[in-house]
C-alpha atoms as a PDB file:
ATOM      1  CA  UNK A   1     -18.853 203.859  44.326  1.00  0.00           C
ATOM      2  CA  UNK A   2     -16.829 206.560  45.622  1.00  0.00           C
ATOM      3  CA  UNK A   3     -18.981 208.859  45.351  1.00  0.00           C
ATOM      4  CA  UNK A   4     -21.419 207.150  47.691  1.00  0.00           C
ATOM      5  CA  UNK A   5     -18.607 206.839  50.054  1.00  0.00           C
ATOM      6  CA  UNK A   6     -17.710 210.558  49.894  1.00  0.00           C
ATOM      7  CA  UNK A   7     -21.376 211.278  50.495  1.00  0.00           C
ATOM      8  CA  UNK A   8     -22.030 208.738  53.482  1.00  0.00           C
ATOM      9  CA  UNK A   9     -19.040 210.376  55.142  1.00  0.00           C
ATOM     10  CA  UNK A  10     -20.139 213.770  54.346  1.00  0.00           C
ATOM     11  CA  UNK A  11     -23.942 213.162  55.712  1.00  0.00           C
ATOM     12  CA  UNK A  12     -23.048 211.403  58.388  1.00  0.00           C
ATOM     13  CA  UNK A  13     -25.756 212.306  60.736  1.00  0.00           C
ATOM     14  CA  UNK A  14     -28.341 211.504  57.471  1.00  0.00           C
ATOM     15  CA  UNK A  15     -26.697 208.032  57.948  1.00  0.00           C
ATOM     16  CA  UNK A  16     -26.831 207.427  61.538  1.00  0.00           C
ATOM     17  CA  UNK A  17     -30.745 208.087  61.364  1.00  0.00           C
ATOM     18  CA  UNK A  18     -31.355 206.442  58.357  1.00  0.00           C
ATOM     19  CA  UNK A  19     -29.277 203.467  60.649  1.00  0.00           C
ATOM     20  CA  UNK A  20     -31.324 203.788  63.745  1.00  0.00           C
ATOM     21  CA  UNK A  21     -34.769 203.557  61.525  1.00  0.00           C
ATOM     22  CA  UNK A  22     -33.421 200.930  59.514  1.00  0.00           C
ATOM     23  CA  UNK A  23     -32.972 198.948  63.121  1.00  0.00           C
ATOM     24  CA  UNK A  24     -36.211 199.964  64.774  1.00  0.00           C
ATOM     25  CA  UNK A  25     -37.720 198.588  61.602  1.00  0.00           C
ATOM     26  CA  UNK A  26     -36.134 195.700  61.792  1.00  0.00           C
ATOM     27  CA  UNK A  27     -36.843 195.036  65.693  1.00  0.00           C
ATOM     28  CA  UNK A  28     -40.793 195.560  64.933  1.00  0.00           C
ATOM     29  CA  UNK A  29     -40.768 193.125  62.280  1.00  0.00           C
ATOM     30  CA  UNK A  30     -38.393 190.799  63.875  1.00  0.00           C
ATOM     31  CA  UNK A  31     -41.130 190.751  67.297  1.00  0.00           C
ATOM     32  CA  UNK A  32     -44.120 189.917  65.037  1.00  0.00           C
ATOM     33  CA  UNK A  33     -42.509 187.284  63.171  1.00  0.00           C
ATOM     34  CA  UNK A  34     -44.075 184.043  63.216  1.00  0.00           C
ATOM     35  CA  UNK A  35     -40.837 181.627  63.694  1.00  0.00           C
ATOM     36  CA  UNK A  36     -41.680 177.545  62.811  1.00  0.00           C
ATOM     37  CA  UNK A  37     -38.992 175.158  62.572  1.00  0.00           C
ATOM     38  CA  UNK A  38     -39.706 175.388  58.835  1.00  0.00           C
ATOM     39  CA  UNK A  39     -41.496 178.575  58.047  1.00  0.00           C
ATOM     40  CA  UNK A  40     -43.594 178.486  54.992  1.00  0.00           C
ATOM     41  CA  UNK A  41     -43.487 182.280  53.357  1.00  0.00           C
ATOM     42  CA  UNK A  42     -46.239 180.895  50.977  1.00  0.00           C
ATOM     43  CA  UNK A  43     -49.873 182.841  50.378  1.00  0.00           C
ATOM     44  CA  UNK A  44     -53.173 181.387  52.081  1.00  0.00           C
ATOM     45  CA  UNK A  45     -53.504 177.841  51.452  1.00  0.00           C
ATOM     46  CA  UNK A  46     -56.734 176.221  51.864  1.00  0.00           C
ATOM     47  CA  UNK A  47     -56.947 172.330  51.527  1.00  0.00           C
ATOM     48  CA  UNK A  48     -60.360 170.725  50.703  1.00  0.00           C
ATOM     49  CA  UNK A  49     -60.752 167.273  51.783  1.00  0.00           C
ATOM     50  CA  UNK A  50     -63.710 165.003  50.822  1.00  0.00           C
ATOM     51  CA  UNK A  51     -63.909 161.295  51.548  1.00  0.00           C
ATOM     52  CA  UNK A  52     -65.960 158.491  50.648  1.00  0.00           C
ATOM     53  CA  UNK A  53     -65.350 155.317  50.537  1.00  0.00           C
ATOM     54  CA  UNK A  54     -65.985 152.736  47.932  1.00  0.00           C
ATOM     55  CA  UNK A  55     -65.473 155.035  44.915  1.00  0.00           C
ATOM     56  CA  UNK A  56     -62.968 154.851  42.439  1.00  0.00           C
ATOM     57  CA  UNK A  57     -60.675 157.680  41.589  1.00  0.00           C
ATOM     58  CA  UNK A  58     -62.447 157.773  38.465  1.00  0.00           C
ATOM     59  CA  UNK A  59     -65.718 158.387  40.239  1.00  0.00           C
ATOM     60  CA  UNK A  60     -63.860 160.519  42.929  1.00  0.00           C
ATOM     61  CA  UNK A  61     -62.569 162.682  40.200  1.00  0.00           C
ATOM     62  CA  UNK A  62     -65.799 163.420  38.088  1.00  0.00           C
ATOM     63  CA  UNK A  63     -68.755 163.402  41.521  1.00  0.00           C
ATOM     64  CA  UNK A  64     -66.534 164.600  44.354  1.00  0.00           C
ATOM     65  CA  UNK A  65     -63.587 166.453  42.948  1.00  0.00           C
ATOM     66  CA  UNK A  66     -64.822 168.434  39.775  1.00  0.00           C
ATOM     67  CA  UNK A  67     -68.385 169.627  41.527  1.00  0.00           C
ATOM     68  CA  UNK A  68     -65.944 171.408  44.260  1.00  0.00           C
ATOM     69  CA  UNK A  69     -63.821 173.027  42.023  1.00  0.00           C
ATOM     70  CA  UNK A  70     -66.862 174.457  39.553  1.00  0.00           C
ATOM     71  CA  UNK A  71     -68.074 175.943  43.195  1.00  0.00           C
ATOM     72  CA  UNK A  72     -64.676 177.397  44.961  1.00  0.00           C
ATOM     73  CA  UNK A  73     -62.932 178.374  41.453  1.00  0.00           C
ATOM     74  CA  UNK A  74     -65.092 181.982  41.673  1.00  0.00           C
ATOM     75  CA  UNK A  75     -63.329 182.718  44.959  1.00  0.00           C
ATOM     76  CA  UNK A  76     -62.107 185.934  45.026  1.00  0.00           C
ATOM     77  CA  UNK A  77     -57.958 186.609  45.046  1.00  0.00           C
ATOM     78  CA  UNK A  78     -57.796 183.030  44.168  1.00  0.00           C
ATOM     79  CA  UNK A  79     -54.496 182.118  42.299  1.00  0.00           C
ATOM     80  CA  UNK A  80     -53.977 178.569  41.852  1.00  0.00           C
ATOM     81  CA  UNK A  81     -55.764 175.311  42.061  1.00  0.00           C
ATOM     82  CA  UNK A  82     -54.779 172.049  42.328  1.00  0.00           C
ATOM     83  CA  UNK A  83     -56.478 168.412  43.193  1.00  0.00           C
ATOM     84  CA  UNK A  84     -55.731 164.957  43.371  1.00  0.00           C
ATOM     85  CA  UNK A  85     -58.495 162.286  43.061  1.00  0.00           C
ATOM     86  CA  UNK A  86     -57.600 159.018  44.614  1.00  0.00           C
ATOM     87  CA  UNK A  87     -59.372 155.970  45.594  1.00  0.00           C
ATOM     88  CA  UNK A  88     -62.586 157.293  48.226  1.00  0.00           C
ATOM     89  CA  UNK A  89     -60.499 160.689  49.008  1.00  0.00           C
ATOM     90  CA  UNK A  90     -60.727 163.916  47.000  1.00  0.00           C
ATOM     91  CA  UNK A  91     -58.102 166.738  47.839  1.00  0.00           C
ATOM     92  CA  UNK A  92     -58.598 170.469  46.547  1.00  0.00           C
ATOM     93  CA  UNK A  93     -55.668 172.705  47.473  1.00  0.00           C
ATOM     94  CA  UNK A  94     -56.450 176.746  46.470  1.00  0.00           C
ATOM     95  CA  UNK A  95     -53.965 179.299  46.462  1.00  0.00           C
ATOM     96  CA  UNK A  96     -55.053 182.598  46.990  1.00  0.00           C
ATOM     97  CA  UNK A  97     -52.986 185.936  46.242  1.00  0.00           C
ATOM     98  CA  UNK A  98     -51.557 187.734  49.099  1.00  0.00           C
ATOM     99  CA  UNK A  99     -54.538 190.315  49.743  1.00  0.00           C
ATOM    100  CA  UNK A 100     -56.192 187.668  52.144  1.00  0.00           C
ATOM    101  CA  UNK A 101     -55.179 186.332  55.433  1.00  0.00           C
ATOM    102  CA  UNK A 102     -55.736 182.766  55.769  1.00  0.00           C
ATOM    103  CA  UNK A 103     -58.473 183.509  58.207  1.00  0.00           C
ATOM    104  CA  UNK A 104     -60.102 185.497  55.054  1.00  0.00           C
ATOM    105  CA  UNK A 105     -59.879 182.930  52.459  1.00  0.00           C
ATOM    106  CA  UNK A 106     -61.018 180.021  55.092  1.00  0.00           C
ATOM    107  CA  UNK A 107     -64.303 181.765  55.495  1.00  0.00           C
ATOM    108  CA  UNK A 108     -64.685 182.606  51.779  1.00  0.00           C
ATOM    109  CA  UNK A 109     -64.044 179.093  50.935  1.00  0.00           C
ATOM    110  CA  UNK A 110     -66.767 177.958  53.595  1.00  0.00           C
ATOM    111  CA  UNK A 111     -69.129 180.739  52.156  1.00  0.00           C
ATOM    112  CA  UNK A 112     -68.505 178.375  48.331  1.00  0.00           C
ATOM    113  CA  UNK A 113     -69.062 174.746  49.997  1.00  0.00           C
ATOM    114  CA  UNK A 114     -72.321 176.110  51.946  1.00  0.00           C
ATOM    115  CA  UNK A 115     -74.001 176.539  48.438  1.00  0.00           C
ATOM    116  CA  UNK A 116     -72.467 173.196  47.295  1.00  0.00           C
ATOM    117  CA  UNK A 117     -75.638 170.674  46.656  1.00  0.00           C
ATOM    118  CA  UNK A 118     -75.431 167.060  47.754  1.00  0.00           C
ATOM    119  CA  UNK A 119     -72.699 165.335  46.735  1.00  0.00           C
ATOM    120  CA  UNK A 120     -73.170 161.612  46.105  1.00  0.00           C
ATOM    121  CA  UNK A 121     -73.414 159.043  48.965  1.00  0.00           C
ATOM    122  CA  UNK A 122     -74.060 162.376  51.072  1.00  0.00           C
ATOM    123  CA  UNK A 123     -70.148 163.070  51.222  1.00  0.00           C
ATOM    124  CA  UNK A 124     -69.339 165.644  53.138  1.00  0.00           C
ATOM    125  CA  UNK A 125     -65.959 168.329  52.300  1.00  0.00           C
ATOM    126  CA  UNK A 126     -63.931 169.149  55.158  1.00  0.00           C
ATOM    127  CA  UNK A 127     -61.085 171.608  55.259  1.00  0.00           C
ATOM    128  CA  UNK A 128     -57.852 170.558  56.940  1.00  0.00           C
ATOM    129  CA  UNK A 129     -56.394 172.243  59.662  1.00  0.00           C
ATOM    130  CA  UNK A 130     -54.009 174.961  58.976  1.00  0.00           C
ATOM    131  CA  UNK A 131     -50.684 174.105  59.233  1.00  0.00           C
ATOM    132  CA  UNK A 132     -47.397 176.064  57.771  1.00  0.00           C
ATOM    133  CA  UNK A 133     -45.399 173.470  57.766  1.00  0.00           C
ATOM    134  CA  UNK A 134     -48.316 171.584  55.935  1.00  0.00           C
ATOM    135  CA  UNK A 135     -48.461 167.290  56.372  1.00  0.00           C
ATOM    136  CA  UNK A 136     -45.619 166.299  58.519  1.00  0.00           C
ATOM    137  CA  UNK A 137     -46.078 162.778  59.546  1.00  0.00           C
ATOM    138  CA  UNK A 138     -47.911 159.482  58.033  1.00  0.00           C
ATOM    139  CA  UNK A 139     -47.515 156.181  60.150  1.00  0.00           C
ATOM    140  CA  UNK A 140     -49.456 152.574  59.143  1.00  0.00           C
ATOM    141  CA  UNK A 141     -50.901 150.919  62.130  1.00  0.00           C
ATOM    142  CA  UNK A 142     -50.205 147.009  61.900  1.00  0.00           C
ATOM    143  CA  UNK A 143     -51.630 145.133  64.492  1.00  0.00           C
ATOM    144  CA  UNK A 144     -50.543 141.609  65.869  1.00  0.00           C
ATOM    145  CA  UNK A 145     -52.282 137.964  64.113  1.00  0.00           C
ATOM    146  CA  UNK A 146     -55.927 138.549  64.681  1.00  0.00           C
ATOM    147  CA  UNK A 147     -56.295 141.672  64.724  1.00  0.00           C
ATOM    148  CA  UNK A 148     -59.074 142.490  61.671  1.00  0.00           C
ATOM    149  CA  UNK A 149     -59.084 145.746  60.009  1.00  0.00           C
ATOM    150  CA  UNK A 150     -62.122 146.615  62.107  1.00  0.00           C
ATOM    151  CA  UNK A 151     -59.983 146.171  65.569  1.00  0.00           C
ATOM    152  CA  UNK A 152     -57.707 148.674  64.288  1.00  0.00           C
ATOM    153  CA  UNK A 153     -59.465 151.233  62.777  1.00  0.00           C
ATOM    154  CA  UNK A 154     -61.562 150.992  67.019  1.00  0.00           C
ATOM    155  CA  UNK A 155     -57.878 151.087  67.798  1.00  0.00           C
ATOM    156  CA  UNK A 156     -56.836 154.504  65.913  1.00  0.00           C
ATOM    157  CA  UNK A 157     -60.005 156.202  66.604  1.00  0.00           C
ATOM    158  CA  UNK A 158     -60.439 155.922  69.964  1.00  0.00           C
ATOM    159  CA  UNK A 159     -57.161 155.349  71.350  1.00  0.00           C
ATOM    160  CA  UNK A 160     -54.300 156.424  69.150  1.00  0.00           C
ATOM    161  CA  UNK A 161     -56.232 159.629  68.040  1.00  0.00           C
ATOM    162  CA  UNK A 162     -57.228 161.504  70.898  1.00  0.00           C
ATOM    163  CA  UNK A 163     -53.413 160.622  72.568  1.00  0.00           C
ATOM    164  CA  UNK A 164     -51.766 162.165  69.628  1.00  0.00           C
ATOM    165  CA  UNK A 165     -53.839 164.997  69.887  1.00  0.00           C
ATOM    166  CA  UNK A 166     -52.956 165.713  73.198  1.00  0.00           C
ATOM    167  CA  UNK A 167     -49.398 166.324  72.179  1.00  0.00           C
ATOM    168  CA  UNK A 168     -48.237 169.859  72.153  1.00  0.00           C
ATOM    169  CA  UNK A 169     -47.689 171.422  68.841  1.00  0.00           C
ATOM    170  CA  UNK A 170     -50.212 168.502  66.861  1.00  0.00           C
ATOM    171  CA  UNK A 171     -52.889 170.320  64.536  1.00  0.00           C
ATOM    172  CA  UNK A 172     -55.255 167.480  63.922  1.00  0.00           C
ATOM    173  CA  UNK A 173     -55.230 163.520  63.135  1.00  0.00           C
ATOM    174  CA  UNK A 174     -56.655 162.254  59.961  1.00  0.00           C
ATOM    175  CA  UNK A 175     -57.377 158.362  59.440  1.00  0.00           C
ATOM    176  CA  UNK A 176     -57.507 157.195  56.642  1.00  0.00           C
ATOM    177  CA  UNK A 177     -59.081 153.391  55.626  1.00  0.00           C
ATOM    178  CA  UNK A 178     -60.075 150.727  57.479  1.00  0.00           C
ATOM    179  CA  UNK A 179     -63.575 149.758  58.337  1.00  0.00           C
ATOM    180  CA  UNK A 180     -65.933 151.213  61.116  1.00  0.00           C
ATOM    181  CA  UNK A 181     -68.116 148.882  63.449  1.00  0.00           C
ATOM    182  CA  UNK A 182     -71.581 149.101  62.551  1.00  0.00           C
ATOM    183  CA  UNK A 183     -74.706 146.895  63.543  1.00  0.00           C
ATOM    184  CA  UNK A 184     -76.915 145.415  60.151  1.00  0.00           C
ATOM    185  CA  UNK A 185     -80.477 144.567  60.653  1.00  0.00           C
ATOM    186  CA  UNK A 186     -81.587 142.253  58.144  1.00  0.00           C
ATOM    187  CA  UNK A 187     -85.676 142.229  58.293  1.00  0.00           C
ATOM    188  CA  UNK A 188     -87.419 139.417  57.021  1.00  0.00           C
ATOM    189  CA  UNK A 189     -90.761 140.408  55.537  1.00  0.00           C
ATOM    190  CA  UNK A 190     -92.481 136.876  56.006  1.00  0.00           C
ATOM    191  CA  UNK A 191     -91.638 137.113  59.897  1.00  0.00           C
ATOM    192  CA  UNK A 192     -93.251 140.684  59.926  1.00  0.00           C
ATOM    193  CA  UNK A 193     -96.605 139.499  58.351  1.00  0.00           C
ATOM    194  CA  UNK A 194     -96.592 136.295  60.376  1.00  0.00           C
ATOM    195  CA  UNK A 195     -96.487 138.280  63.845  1.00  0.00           C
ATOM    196  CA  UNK A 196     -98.485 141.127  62.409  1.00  0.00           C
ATOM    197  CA  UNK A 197     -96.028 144.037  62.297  1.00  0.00           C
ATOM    198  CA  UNK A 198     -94.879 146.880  60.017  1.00  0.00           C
ATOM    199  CA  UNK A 199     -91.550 148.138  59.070  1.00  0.00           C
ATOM    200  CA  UNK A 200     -91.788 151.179  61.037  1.00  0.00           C
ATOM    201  CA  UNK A 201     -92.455 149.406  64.471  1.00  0.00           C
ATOM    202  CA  UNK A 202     -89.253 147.517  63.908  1.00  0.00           C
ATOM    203  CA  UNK A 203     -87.269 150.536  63.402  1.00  0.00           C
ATOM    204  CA  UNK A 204     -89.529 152.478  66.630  1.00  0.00           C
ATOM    205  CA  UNK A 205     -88.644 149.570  68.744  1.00  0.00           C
ATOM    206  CA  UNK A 206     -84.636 149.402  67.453  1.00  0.00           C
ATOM    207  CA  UNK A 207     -84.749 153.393  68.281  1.00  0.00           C
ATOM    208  CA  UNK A 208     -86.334 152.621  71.976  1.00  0.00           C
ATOM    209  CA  UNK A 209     -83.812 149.672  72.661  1.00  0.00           C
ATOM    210  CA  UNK A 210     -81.105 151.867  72.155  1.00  0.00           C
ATOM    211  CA  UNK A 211     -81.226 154.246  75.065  1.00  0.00           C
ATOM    212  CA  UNK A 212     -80.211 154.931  78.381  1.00  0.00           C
ATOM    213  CA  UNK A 213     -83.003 156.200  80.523  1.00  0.00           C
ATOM    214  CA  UNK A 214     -82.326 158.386  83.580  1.00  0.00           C
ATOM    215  CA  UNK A 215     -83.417 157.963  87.291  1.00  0.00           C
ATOM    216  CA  UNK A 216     -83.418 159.499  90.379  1.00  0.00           C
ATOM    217  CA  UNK A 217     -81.725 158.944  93.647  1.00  0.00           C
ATOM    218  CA  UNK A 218     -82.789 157.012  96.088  1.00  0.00           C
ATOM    219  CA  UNK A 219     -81.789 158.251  99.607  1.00  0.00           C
ATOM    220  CA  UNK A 220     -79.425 155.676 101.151  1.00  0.00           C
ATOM    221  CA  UNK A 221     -76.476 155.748 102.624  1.00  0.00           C
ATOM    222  CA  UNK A 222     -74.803 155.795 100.394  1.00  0.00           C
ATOM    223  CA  UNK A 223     -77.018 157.190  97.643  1.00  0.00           C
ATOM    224  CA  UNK A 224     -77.617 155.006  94.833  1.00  0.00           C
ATOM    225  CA  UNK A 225     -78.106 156.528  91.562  1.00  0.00           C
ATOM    226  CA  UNK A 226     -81.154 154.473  89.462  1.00  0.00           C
ATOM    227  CA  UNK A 227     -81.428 154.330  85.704  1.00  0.00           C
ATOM    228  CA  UNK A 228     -82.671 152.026  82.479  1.00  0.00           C
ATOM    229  CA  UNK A 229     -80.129 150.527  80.575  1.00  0.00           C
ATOM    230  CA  UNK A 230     -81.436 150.275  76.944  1.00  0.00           C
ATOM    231  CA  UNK A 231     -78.247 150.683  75.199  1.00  0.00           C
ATOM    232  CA  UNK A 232     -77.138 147.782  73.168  1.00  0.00           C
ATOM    233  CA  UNK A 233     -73.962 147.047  73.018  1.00  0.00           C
ATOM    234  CA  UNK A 234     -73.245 143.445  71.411  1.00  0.00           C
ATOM    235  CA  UNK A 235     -74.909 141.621  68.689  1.00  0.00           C
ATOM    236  CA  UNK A 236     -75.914 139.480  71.908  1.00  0.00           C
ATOM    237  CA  UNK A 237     -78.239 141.930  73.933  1.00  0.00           C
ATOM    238  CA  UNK A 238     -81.403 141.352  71.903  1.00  0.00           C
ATOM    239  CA  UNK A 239     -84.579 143.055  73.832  1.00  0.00           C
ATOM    240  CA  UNK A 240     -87.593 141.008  72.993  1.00  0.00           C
ATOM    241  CA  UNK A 241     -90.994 143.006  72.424  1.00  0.00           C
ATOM    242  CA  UNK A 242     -94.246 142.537  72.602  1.00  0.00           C
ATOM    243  CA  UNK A 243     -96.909 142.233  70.018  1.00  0.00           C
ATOM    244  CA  UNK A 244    -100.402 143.055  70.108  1.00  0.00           C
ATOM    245  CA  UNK A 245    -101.764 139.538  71.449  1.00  0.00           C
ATOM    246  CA  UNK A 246     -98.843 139.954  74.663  1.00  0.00           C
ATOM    247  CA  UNK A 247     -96.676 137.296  72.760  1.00  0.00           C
ATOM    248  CA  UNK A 248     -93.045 138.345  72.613  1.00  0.00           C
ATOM    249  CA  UNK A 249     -90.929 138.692  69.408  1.00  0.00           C
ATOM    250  CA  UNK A 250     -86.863 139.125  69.105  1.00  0.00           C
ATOM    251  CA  UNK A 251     -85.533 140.964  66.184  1.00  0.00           C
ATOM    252  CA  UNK A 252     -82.236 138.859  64.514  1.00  0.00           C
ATOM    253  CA  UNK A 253     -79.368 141.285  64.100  1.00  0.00           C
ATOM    254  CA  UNK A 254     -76.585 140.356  61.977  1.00  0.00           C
ATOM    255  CA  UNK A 255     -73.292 142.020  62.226  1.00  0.00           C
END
């Protein structure tokens, strides 16, 4: 220890520079840092998300989970792989070394799921937004007596979604559950041979009452804008159609 002393005081203007790089060094990193509240010194972490609803974690696990990991687990630089298999949600983490940028291993990982063949039920893997401080929040939306599972589900996806998007600093917004709105058609075959139509003409005519047709202007003052509204919007707003003979038919939609 002395000895180091005696030199230091010796070489003192060896010190000073080696002082003065030591601090320029230190500057350069300090202005590239990336500085988060909680800064995660980890390697590239790509999160593979898959859902479908319905399955079990059982079926999650060997349709969903397992095909993914046969395709990303020749990545190159990957580390580490980890997934959990829960009811209608698959999650894939991969660690990869500390040759990529997480940039590099996003795109390699996208390169894996574009040769990935159908999963079942046409599920489709996302990857999650990049985050280093990783999952931050969860909340459970409860909704007042009446309020179905359907209402709020509308509710989060349309409303609480895009607001909590538009907060500074918020990655992305995952839901999770409920149940979307959707419009059944229930045919019954009889009917269709009775009025003499096909399968496809039901589904031609549900296509054509289901859009908004553009107009023109007519030159008024002021000028009124003219279009066809086709779109349905309610189980109520049934256009009837016509069948060969001129006679008019209504399709029953169920919701």
């Amino acid at each position: 220890m002395n000895a180091i002393i005696v030199f230091a005081l010796r070489m003192r203007a060896l010190m000073l520079a080696l002082f003065a790089l030591v601090m320029i060094a230190g500057f350069i990193d300090f202005i590239r840092l990336n500085i988060e509240a909680y800064p995660d010194p980890v390697p590239p972490l790509v999160d593979i998300v898959t859902q479908n609803p319905g399955q079990s974690a059982e079926e999650i696990e060997r349709y969903i989970t397992i095909p993914i990991e046969v395709h990303v687990a020749t990545a190159p630089y990957l580390s580490a792989m980890r997934t959990i298999s829960l009811f209608g949600l698959s999650d894939v983490k991969l660690q990869f070394t500390y040759d990529l940028t997480y940039e590099e291993a996003e795109q390699r990982v996208l390169n894996r799921l574009s040769q990935l063949p159908a999963l079942q039920n046409q599920a489709q893997p996302t990857i999650s937004p990049w985050s280093p401080t990783g999952e931050i929040y969860r909340y459970q939306l409860v909704g007042p007596p009446g309020y179905s599972v359907m209402d709020l589900k509308t509710l989060q996806d349309w409303v609480i979604a895009r607001r909590f998007r538009a907060v500074s600093g918020v990655i992305d917004v995952t839901g999770w559950g409920g149940r979307t709105k959707t419009f059944e058609i229930q045919i019954d075959r009889q009917k269709l041979v009775a009025y003499g139509l096909t399968l496809p003409q039901v589904l031609q005519t549900l296509n054509n009452s289901n859009i908004n047709v553009g107009g023109n202007n007519r030159q008024y003052r002021p000028a009124i804008c003219c279009r066809a509204r086709r779109r349905t919007y309610s189980v109520d707003e049934r256009h009837p159609n016509h069948n060969a003979d001129g006679s008019k038919w209504e399709p029953g939609i169920s919701q």
